[in-house]
Protein backbone atom coordinates (compact mmCIF):
# COMPACT_ATOMS: atom_id res chain seq x y z
CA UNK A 1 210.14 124.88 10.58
CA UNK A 2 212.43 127.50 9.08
CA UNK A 3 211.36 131.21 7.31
CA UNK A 4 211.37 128.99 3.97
CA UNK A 5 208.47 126.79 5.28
CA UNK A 6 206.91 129.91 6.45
CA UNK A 7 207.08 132.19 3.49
CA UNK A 8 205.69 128.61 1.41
CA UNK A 9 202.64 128.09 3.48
CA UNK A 10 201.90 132.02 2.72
CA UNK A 11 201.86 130.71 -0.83
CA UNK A 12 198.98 127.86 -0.32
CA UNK A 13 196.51 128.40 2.15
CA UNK A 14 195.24 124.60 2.82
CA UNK A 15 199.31 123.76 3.29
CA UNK A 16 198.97 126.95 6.05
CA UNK A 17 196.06 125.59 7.27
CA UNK A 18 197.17 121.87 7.21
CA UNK A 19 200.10 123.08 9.34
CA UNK A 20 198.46 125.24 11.97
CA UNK A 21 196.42 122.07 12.79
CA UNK A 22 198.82 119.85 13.06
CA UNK A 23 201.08 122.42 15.17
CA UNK A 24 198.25 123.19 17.41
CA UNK A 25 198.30 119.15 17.86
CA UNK A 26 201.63 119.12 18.80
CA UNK A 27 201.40 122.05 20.99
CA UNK A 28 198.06 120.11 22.87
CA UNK A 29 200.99 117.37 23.35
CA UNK A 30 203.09 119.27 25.63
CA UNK A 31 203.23 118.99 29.18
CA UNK A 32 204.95 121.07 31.82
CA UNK A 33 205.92 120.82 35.46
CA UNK A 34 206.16 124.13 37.77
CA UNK A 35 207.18 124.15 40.94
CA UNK A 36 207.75 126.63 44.25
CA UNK A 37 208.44 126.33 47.78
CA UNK A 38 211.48 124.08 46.84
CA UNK A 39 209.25 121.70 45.04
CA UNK A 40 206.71 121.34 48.00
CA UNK A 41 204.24 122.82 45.06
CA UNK A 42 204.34 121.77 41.99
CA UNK A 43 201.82 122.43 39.04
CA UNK A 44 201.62 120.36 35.65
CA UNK A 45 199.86 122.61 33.03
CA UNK A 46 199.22 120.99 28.93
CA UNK A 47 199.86 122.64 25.75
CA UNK A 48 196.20 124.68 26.21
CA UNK A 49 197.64 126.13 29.72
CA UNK A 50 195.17 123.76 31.15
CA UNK A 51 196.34 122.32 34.74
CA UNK A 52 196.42 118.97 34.77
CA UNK A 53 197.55 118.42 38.00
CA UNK A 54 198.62 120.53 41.17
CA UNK A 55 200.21 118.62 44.18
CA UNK A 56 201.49 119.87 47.87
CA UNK A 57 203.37 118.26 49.88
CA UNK A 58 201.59 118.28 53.80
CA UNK A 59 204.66 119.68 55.39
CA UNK A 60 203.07 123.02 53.49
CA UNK A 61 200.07 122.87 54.45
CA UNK A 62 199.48 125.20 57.58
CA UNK A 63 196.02 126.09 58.35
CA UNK A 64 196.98 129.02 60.10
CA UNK A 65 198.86 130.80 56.98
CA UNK A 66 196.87 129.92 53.93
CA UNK A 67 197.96 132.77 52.11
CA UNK A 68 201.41 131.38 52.10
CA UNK A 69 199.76 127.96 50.54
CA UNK A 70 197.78 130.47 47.97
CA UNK A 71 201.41 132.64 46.99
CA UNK A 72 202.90 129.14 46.29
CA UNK A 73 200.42 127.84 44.56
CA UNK A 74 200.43 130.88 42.28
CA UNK A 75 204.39 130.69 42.16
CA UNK A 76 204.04 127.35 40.63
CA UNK A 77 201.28 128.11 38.32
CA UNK A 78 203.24 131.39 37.19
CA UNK A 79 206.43 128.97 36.94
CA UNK A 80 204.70 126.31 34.60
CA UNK A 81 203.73 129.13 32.51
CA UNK A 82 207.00 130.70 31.60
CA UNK A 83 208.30 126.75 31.33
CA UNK A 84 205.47 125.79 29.29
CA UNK A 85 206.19 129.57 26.21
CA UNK A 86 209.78 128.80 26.83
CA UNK A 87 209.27 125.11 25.53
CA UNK A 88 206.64 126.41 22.67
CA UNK A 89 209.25 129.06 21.80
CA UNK A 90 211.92 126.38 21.15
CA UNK A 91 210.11 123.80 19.61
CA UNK A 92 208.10 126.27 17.48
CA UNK A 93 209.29 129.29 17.10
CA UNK A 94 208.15 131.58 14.68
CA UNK A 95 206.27 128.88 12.92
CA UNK A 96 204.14 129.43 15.51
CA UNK A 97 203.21 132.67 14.85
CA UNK A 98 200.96 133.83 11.85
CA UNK A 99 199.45 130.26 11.58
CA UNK A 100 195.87 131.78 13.41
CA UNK A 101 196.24 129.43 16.16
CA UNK A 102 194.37 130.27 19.41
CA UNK A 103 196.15 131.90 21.97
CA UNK A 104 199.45 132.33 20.05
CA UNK A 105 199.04 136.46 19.20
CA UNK A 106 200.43 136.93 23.04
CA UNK A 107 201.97 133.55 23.57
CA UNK A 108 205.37 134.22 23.93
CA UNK A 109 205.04 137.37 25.77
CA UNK A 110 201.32 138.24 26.96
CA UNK A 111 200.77 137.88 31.14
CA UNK A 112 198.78 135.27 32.95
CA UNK A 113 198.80 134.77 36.29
């Protein structure tokens, strides 16, 4: 989507609003992989920055320093994150923005984590 597409969906609201959904489709689509420790944590989050998935290896896993276990698993929650706006940013730019989709005000930039 370029500024052309943009500054036309400004211009008709249902074509804006036919877009947003089917952007906000696309971006439920996606699917990132974070990882830490090496990639003895890794985190899969969707386009929603739900986690799918979160898997550690047992050569982590010491029951003596759990709060090593909880800084990776943060690491490679935090990593998925920046992974999953740096793939939303490519793929959607500043189509993305304006289009009143959940989320996307801060989406590029906000914190979580």
């Amino acid at each position: 989507m370029n500024l052309n597409d943009v500054m036309k969906m400004f211009g008709d609201p249902r074509r804006m609003e036919e877009m947003a959904r089917e952007m906000r489709a696309r971006m439920l689509e996606l699917e990132v992989e974070g990882s830490a420790g090496g990639g003895m944590v890794k985190v899969v989050l969707d386009g929603d920055f739900g986690m799918k998935s979160v898997a550690i290896s047992p050569e982590v896993v010491d029951p003596a320093d759990v709060p090593m276990l909880n800084d990776l698993v943060r690491a490679a929650y935090n990593d998925a994150v920046g992974r999953l706006r740096e793939r939303m940013q490519s793929e959607f730019g500043a189509g993305a923005q304006g289009l009143g989709l959940p989320g996307v005000g801060g989406l590029f930039g906000g914190g979580a984590g």
